[in-house]
PDB file of N, CA and C in Angstrom:
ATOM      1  N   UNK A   1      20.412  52.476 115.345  1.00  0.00           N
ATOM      2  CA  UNK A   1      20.135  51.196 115.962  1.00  0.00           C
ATOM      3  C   UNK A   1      18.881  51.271 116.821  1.00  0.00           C
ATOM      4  N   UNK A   2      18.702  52.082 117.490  1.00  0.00           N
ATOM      5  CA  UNK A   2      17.310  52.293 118.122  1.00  0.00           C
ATOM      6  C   UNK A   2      16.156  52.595 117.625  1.00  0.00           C
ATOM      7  N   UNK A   3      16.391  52.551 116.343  1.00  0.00           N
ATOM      8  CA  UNK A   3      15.109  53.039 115.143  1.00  0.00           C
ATOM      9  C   UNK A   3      14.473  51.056 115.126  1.00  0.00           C
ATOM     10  N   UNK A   4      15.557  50.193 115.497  1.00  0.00           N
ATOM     11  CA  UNK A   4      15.260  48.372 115.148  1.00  0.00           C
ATOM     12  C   UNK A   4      14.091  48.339 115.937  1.00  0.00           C
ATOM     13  N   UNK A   5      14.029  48.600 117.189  1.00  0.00           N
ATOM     14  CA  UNK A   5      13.240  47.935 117.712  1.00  0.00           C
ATOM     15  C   UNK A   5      11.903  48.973 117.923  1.00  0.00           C
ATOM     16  N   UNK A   6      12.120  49.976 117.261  1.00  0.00           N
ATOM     17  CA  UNK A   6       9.829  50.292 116.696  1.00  0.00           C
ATOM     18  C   UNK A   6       9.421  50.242 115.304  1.00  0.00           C
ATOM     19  N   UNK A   7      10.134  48.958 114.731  1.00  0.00           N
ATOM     20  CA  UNK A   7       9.734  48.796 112.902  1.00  0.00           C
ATOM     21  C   UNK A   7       8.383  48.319 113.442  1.00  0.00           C
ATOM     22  N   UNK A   8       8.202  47.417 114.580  1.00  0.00           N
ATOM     23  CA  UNK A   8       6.386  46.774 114.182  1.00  0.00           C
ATOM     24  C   UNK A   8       5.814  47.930 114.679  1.00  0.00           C
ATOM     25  N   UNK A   9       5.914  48.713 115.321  1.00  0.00           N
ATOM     26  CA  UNK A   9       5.128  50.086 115.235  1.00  0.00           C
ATOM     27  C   UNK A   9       4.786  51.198 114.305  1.00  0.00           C
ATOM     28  N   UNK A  10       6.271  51.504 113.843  1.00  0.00           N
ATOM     29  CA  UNK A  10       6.278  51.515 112.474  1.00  0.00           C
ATOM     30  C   UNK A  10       5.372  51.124 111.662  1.00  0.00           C
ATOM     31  N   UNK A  11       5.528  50.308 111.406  1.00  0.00           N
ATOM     32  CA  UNK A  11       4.209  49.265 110.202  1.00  0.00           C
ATOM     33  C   UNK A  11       3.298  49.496 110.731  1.00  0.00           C
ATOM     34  N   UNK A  12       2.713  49.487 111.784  1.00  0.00           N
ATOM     35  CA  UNK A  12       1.422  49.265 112.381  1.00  0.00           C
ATOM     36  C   UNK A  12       0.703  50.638 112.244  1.00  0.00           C
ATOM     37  N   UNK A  13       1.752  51.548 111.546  1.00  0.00           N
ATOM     38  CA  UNK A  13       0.900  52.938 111.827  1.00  0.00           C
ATOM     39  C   UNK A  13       1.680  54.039 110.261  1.00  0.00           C
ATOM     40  N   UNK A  14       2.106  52.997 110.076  1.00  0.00           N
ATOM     41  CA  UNK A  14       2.430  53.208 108.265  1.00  0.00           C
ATOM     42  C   UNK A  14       3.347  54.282 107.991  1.00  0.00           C
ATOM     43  N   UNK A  15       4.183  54.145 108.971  1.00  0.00           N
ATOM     44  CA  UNK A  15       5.768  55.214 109.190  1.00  0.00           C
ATOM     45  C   UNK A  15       6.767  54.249 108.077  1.00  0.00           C
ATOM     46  N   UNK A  16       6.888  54.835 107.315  1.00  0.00           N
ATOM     47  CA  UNK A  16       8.081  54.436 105.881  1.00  0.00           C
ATOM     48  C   UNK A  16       9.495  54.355 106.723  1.00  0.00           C
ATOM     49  N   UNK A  17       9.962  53.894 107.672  1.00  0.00           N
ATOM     50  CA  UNK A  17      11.339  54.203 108.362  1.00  0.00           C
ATOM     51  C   UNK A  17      12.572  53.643 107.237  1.00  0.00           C
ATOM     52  N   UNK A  18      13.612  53.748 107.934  1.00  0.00           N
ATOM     53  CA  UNK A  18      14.897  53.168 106.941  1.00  0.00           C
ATOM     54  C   UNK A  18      14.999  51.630 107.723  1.00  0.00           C
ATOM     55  N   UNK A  19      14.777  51.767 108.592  1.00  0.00           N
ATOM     56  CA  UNK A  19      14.574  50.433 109.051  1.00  0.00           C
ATOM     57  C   UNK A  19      14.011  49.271 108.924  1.00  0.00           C
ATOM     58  N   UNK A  20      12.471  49.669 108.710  1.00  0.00           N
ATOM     59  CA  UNK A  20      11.492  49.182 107.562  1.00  0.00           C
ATOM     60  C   UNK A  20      11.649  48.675 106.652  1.00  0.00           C
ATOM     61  N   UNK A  21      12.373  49.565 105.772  1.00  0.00           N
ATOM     62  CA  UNK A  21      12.860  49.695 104.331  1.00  0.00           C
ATOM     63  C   UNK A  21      13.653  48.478 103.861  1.00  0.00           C
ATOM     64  N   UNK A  22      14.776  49.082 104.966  1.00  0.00           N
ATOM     65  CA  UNK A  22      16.006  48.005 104.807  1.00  0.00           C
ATOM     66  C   UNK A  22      16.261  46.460 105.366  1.00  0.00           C
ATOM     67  N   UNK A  23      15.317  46.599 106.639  1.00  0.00           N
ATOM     68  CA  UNK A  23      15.023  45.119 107.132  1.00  0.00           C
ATOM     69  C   UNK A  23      15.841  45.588 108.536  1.00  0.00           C
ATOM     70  N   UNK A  24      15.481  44.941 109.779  1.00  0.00           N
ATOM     71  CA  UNK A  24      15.874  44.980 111.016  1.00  0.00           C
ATOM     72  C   UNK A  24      17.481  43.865 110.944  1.00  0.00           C
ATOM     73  N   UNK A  25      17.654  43.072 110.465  1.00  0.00           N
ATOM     74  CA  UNK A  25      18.779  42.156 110.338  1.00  0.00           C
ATOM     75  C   UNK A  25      19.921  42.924 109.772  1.00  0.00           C
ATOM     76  N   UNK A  26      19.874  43.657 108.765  1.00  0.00           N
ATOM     77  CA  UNK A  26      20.473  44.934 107.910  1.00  0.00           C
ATOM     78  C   UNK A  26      21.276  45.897 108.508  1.00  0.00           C
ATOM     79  N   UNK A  27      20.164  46.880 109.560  1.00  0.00           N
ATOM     80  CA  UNK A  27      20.154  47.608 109.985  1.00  0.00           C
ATOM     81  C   UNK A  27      21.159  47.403 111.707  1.00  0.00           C
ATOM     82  N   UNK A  28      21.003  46.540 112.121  1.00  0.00           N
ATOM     83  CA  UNK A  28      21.401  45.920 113.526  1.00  0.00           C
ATOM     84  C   UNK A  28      23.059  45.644 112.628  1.00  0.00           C
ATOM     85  N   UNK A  29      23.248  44.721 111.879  1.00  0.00           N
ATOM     86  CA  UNK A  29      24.324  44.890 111.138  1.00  0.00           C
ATOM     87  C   UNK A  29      25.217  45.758 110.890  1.00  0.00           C
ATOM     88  N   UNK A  30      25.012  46.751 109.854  1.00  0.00           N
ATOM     89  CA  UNK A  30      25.385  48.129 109.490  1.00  0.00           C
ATOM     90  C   UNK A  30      25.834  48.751 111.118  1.00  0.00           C
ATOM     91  N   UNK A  31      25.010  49.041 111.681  1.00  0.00           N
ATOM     92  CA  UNK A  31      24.802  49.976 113.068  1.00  0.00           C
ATOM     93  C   UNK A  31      26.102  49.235 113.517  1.00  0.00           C
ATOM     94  N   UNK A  32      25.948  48.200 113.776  1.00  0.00           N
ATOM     95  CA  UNK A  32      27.274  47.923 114.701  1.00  0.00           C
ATOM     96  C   UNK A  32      28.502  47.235 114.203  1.00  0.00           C
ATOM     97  N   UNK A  33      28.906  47.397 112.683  1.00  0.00           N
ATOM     98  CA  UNK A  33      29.594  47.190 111.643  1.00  0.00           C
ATOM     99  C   UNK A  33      30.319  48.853 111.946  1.00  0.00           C
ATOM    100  N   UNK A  34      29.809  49.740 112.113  1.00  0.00           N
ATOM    101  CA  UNK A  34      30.498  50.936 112.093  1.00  0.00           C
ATOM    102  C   UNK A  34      30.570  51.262 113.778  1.00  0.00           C
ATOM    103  N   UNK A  35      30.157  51.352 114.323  1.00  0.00           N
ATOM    104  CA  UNK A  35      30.529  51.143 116.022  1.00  0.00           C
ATOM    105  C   UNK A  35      31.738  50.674 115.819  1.00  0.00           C
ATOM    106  N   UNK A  36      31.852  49.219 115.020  1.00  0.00           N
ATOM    107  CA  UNK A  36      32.984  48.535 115.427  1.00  0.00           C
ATOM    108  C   UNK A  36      34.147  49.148 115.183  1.00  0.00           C
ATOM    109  N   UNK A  37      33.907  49.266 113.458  1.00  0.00           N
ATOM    110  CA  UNK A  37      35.157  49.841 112.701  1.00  0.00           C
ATOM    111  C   UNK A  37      35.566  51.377 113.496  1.00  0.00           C
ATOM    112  N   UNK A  38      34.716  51.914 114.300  1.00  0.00           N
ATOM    113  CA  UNK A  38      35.151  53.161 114.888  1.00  0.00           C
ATOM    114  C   UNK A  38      36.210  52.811 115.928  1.00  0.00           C
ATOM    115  N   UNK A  39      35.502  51.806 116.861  1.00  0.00           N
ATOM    116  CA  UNK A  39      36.664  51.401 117.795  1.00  0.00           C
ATOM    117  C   UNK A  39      37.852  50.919 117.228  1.00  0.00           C
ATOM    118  N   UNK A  40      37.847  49.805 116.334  1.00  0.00           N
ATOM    119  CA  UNK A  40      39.080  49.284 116.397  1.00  0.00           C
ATOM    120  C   UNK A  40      40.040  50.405 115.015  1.00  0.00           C
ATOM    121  N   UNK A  41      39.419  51.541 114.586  1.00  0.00           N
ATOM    122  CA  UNK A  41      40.118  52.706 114.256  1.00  0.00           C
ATOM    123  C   UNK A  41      40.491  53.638 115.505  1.00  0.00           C
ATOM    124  N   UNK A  42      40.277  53.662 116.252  1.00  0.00           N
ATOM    125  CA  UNK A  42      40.459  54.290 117.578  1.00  0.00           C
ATOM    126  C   UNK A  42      41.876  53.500 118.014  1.00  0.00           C
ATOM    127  N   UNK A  43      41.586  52.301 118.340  1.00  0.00           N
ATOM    128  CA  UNK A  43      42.419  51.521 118.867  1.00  0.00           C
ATOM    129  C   UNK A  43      43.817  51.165 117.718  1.00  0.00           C
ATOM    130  N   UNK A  44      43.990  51.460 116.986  1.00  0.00           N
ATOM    131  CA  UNK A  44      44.885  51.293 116.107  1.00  0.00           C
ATOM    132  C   UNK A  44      45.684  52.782 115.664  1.00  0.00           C
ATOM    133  N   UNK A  45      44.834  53.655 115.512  1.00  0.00           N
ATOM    134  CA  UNK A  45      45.776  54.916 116.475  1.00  0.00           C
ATOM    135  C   UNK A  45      45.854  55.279 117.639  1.00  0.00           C
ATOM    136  N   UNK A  46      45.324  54.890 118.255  1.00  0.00           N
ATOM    137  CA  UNK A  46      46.002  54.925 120.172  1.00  0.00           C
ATOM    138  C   UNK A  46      47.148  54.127 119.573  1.00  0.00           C
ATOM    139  N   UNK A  47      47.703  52.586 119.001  1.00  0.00           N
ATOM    140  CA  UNK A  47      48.370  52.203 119.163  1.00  0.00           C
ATOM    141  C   UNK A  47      49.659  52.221 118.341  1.00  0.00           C
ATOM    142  N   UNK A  48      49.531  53.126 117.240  1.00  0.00           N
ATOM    143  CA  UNK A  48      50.637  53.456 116.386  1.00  0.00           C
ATOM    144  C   UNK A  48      51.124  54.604 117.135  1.00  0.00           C
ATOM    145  N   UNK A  49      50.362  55.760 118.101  1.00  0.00           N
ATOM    146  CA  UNK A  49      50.792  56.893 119.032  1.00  0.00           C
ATOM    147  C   UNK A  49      51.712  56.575 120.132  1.00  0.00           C
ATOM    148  N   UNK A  50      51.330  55.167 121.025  1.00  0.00           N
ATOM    149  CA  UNK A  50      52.015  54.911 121.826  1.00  0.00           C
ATOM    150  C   UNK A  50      53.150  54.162 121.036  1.00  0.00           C
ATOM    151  N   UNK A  51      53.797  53.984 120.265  1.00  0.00           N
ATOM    152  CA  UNK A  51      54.687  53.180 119.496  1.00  0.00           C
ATOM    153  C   UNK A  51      55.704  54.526 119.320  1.00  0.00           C
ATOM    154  N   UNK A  52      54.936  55.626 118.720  1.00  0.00           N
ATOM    155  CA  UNK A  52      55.660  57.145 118.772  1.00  0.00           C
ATOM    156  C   UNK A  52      55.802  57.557 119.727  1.00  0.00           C
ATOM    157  N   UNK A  53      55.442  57.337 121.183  1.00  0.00           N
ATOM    158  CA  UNK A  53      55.737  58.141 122.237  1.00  0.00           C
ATOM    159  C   UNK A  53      56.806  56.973 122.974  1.00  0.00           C
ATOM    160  N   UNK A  54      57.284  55.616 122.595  1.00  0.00           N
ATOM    161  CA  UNK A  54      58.164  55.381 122.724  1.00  0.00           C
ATOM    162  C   UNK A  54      59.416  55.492 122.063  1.00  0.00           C
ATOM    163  N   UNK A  55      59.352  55.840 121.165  1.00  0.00           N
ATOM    164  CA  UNK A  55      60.930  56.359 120.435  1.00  0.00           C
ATOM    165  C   UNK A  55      60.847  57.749 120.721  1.00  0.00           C
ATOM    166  N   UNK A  56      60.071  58.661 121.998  1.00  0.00           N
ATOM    167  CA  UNK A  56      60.468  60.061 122.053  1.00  0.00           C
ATOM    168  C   UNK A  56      60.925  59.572 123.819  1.00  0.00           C
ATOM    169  N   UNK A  57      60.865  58.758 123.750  1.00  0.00           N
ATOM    170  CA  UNK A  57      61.630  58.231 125.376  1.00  0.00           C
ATOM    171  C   UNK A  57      60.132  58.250 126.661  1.00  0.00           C
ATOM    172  N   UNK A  58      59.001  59.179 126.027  1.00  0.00           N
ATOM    173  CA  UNK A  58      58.014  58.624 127.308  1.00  0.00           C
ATOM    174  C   UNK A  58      57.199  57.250 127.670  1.00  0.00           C
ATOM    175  N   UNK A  59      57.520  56.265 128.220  1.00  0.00           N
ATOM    176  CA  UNK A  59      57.397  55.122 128.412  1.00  0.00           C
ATOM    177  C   UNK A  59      55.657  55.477 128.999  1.00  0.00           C
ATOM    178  N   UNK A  60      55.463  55.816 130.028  1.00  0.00           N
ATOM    179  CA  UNK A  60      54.366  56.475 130.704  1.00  0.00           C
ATOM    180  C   UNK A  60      53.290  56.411 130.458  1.00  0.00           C
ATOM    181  N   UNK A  61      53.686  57.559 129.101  1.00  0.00           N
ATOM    182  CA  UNK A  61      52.526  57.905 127.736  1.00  0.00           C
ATOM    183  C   UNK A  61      52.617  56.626 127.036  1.00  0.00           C
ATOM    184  N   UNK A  62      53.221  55.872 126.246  1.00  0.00           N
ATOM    185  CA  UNK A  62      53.483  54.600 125.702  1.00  0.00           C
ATOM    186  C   UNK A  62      52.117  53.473 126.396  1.00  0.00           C
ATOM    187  N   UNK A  63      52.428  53.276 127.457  1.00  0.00           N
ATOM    188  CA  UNK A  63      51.672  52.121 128.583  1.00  0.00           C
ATOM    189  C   UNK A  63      50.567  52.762 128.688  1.00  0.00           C
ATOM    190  N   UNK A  64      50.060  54.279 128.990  1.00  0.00           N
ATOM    191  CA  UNK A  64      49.259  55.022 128.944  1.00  0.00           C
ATOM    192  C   UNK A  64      47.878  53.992 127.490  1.00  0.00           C
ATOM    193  N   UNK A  65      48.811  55.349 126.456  1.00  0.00           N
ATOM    194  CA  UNK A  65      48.025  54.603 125.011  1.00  0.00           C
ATOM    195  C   UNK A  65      47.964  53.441 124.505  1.00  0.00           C
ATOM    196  N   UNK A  66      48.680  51.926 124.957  1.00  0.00           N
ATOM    197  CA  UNK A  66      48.865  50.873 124.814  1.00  0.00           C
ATOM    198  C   UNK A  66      47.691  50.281 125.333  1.00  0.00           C
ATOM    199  N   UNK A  67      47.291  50.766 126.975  1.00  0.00           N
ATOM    200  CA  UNK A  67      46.001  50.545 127.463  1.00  0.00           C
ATOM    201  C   UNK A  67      44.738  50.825 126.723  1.00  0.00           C
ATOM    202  N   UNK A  68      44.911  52.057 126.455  1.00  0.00           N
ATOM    203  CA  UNK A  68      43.657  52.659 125.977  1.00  0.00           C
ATOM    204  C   UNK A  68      42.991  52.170 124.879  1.00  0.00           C
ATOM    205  N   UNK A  69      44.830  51.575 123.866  1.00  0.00           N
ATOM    206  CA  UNK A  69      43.911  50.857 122.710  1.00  0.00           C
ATOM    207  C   UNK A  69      43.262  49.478 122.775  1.00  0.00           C
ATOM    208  N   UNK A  70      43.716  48.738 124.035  1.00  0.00           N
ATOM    209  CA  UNK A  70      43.674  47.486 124.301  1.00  0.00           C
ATOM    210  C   UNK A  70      42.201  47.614 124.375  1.00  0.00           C
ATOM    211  N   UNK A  71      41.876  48.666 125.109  1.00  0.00           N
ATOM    212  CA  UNK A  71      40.681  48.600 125.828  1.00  0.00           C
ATOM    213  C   UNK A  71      39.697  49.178 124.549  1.00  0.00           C
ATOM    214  N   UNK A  72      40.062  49.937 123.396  1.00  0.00           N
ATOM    215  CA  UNK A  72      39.105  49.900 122.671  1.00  0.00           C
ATOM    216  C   UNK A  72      39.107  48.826 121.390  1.00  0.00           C
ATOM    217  N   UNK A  73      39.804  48.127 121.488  1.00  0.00           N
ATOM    218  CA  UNK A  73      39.792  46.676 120.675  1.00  0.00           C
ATOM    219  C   UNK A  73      38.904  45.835 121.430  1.00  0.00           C
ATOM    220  N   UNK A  74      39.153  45.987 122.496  1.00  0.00           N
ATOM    221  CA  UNK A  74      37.913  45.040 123.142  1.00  0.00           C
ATOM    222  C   UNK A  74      36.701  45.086 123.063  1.00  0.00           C
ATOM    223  N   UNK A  75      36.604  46.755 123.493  1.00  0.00           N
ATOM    224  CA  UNK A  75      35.031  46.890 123.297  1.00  0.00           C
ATOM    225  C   UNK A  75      34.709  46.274 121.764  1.00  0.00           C
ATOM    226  N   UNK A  76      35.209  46.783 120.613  1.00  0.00           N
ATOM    227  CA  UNK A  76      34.984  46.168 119.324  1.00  0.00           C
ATOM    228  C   UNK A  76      34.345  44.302 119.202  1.00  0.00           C
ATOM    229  N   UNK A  77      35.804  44.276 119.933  1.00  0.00           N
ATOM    230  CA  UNK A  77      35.312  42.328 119.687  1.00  0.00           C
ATOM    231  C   UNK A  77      34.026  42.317 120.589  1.00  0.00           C
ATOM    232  N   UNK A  78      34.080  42.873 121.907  1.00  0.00           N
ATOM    233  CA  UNK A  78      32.965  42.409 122.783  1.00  0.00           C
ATOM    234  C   UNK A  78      31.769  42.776 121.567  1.00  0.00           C
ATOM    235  N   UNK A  79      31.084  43.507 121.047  1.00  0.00           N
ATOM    236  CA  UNK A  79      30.555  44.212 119.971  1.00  0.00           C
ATOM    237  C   UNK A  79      30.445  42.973 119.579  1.00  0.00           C
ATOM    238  N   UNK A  80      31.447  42.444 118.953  1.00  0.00           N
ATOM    239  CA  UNK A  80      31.443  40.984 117.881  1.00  0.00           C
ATOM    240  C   UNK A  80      30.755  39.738 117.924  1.00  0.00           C
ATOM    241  N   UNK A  81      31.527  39.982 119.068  1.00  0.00           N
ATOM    242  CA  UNK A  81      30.717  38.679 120.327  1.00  0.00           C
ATOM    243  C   UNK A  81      29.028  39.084 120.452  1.00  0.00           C
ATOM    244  N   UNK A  82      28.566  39.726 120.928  1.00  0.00           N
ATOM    245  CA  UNK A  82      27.161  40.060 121.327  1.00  0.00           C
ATOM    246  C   UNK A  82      26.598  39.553 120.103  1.00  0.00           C
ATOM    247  N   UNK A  83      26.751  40.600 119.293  1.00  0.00           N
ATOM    248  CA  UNK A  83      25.746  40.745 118.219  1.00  0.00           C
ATOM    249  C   UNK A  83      25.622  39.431 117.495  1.00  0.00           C
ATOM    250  N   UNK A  84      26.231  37.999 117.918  1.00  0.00           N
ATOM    251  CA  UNK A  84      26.056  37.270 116.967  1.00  0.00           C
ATOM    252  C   UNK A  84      24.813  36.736 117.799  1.00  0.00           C
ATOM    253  N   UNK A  85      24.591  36.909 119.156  1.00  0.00           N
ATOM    254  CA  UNK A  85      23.422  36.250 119.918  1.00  0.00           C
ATOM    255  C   UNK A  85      22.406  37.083 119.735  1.00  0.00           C
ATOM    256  N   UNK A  86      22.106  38.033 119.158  1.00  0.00           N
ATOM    257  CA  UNK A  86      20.840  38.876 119.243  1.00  0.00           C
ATOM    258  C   UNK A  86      20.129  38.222 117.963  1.00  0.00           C
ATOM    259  N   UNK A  87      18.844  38.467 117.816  1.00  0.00           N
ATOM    260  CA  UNK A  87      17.845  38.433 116.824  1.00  0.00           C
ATOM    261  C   UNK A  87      17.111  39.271 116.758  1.00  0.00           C
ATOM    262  N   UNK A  88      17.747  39.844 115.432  1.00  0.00           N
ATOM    263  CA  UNK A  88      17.251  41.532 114.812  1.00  0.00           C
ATOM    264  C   UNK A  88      15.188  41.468 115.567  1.00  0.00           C
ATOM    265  N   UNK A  89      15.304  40.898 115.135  1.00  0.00           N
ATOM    266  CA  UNK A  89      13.652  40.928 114.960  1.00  0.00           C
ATOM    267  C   UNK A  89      13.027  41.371 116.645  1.00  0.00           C
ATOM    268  N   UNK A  90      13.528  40.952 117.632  1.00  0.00           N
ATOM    269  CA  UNK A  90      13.310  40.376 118.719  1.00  0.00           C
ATOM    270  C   UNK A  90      13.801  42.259 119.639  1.00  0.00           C
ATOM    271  N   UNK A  91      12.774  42.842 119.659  1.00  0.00           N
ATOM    272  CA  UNK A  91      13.451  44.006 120.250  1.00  0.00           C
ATOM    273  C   UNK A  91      13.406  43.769 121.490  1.00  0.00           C
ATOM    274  N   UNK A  92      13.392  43.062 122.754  1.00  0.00           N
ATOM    275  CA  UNK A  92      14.192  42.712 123.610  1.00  0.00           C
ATOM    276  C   UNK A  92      15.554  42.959 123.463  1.00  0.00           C
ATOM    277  N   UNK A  93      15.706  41.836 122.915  1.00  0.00           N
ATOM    278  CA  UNK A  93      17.590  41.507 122.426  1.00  0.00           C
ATOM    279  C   UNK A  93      17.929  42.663 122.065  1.00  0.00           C
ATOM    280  N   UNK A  94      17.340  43.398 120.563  1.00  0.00           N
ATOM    281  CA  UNK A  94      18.403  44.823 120.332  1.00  0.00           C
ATOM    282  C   UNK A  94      18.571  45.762 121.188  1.00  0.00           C
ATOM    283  N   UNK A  95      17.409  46.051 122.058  1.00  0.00           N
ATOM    284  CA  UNK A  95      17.077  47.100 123.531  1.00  0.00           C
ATOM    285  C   UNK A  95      18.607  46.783 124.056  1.00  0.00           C
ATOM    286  N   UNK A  96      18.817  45.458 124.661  1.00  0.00           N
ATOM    287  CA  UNK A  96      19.521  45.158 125.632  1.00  0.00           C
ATOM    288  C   UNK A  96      21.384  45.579 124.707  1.00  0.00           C
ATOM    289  N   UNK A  97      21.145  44.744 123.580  1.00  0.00           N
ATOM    290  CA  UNK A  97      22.538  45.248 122.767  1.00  0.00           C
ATOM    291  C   UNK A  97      22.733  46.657 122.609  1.00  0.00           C
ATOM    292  N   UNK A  98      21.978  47.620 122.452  1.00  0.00           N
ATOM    293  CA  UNK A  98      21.783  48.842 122.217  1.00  0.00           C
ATOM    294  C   UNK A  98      22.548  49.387 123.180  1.00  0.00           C
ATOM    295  N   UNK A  99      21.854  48.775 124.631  1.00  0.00           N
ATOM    296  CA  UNK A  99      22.348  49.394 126.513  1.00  0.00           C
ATOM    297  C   UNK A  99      23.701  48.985 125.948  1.00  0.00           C
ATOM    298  N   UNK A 100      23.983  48.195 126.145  1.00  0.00           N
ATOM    299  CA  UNK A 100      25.867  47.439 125.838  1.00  0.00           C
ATOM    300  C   UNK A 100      26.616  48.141 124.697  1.00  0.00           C
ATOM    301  N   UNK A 101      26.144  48.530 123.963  1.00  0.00           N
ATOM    302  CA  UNK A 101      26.937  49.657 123.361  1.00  0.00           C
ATOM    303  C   UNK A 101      26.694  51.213 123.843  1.00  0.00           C
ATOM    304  N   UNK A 102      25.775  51.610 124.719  1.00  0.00           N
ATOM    305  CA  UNK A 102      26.086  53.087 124.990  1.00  0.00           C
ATOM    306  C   UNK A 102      27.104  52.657 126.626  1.00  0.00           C
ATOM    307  N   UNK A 103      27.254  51.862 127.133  1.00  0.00           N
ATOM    308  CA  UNK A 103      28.167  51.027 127.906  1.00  0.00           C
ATOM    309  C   UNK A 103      29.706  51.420 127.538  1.00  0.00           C
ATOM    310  N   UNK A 104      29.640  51.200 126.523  1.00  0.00           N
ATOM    311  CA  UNK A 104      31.015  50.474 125.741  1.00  0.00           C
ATOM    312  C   UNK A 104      31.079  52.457 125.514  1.00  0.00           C
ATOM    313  N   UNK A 105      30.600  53.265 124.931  1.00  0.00           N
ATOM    314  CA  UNK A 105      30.538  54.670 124.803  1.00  0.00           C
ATOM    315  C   UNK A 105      31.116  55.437 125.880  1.00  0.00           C
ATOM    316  N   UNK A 106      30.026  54.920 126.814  1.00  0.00           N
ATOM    317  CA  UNK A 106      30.589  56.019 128.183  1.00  0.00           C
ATOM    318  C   UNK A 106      31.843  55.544 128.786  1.00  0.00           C
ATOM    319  N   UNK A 107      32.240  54.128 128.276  1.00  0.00           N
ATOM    320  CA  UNK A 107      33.364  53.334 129.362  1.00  0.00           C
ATOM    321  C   UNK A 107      34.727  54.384 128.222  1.00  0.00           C
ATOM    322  N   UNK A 108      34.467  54.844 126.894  1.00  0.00           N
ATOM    323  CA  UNK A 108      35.513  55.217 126.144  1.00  0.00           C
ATOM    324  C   UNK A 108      35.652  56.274 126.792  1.00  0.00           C
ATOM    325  N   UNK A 109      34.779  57.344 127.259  1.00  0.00           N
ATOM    326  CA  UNK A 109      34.529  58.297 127.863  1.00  0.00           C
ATOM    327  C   UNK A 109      35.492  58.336 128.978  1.00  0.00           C
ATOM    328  N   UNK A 110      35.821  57.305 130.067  1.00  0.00           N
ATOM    329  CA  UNK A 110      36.538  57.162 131.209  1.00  0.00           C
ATOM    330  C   UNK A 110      37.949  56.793 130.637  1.00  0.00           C
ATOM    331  N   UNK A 111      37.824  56.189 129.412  1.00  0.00           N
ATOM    332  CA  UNK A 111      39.813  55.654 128.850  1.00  0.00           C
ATOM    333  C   UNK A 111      39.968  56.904 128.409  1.00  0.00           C
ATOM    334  N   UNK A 112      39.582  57.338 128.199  1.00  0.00           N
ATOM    335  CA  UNK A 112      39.988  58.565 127.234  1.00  0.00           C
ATOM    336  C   UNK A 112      41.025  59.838 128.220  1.00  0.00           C
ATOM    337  N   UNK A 113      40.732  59.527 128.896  1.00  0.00           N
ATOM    338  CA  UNK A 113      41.956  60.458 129.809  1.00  0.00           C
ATOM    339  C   UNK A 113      43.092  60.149 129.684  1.00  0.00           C
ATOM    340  N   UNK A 114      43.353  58.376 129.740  1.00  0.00           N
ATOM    341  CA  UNK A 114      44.799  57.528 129.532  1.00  0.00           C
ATOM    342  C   UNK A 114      45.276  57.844 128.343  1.00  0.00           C
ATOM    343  N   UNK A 115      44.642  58.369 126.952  1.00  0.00           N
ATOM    344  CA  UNK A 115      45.089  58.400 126.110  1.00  0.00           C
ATOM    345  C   UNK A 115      45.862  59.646 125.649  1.00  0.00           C
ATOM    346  N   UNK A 116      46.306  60.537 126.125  1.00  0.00           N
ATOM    347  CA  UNK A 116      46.932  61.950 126.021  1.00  0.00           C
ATOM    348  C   UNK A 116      48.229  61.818 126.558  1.00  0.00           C
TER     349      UNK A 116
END
């Protein structure tokens, strides 16, 4: 995703990128098409785990991983949400979407304790 916003540099100095190649609209796509699907695969085993750690009687752990997945379904949709306001082209916008997903990274970084 950070390859989007130096395609006009790119061009301007005749670097063949995949970005280039494939188009900045593509690429901004893809990039956070799999971000997503990572989270809300994250969040869907956090939440089949806490479903198993309630039929072993720890409630704790349960509410624990119940959180954790909540919280990485969100980041996903938030993901969803953004990216429909950006314009590939416009590396402002991807810069700033880019920050909001290493955001959404380090914030997994801090759930990630709840989830054990």
């Amino acid at each position: 995703m950070k390859d989007i916003t130096d395609v006009r540099g790119a061009r301007a100095n005749n670097i063949n990128s995949f970005s280039d190649r494939r188009g900045e609209h593509f690429m901004l796509r893809l990039s956070c098409n799999l971000a997503v699907a990572m989270l809300y695969a994250v969040a869907g085993g956090l939440g089949m785990s806490a479903f198993a750690s309630v039929g072993t009687g720890d409630v704790g752990g349960a509410v624990r991983k119940a959180l954790a997945s909540v919280a990485a379904a969100m980041g996903g949709t938030d993901l969803i949400r953004r990216v429909r306001a950006v314009v590939a082209t416009e590396p402002g916008q991807v810069y700033k979407f880019y920050m909001r997903l290493w955001q959404i990274f380090y914030g997994s970084y801090l759930v990630l304790p709840f989830s054990r």
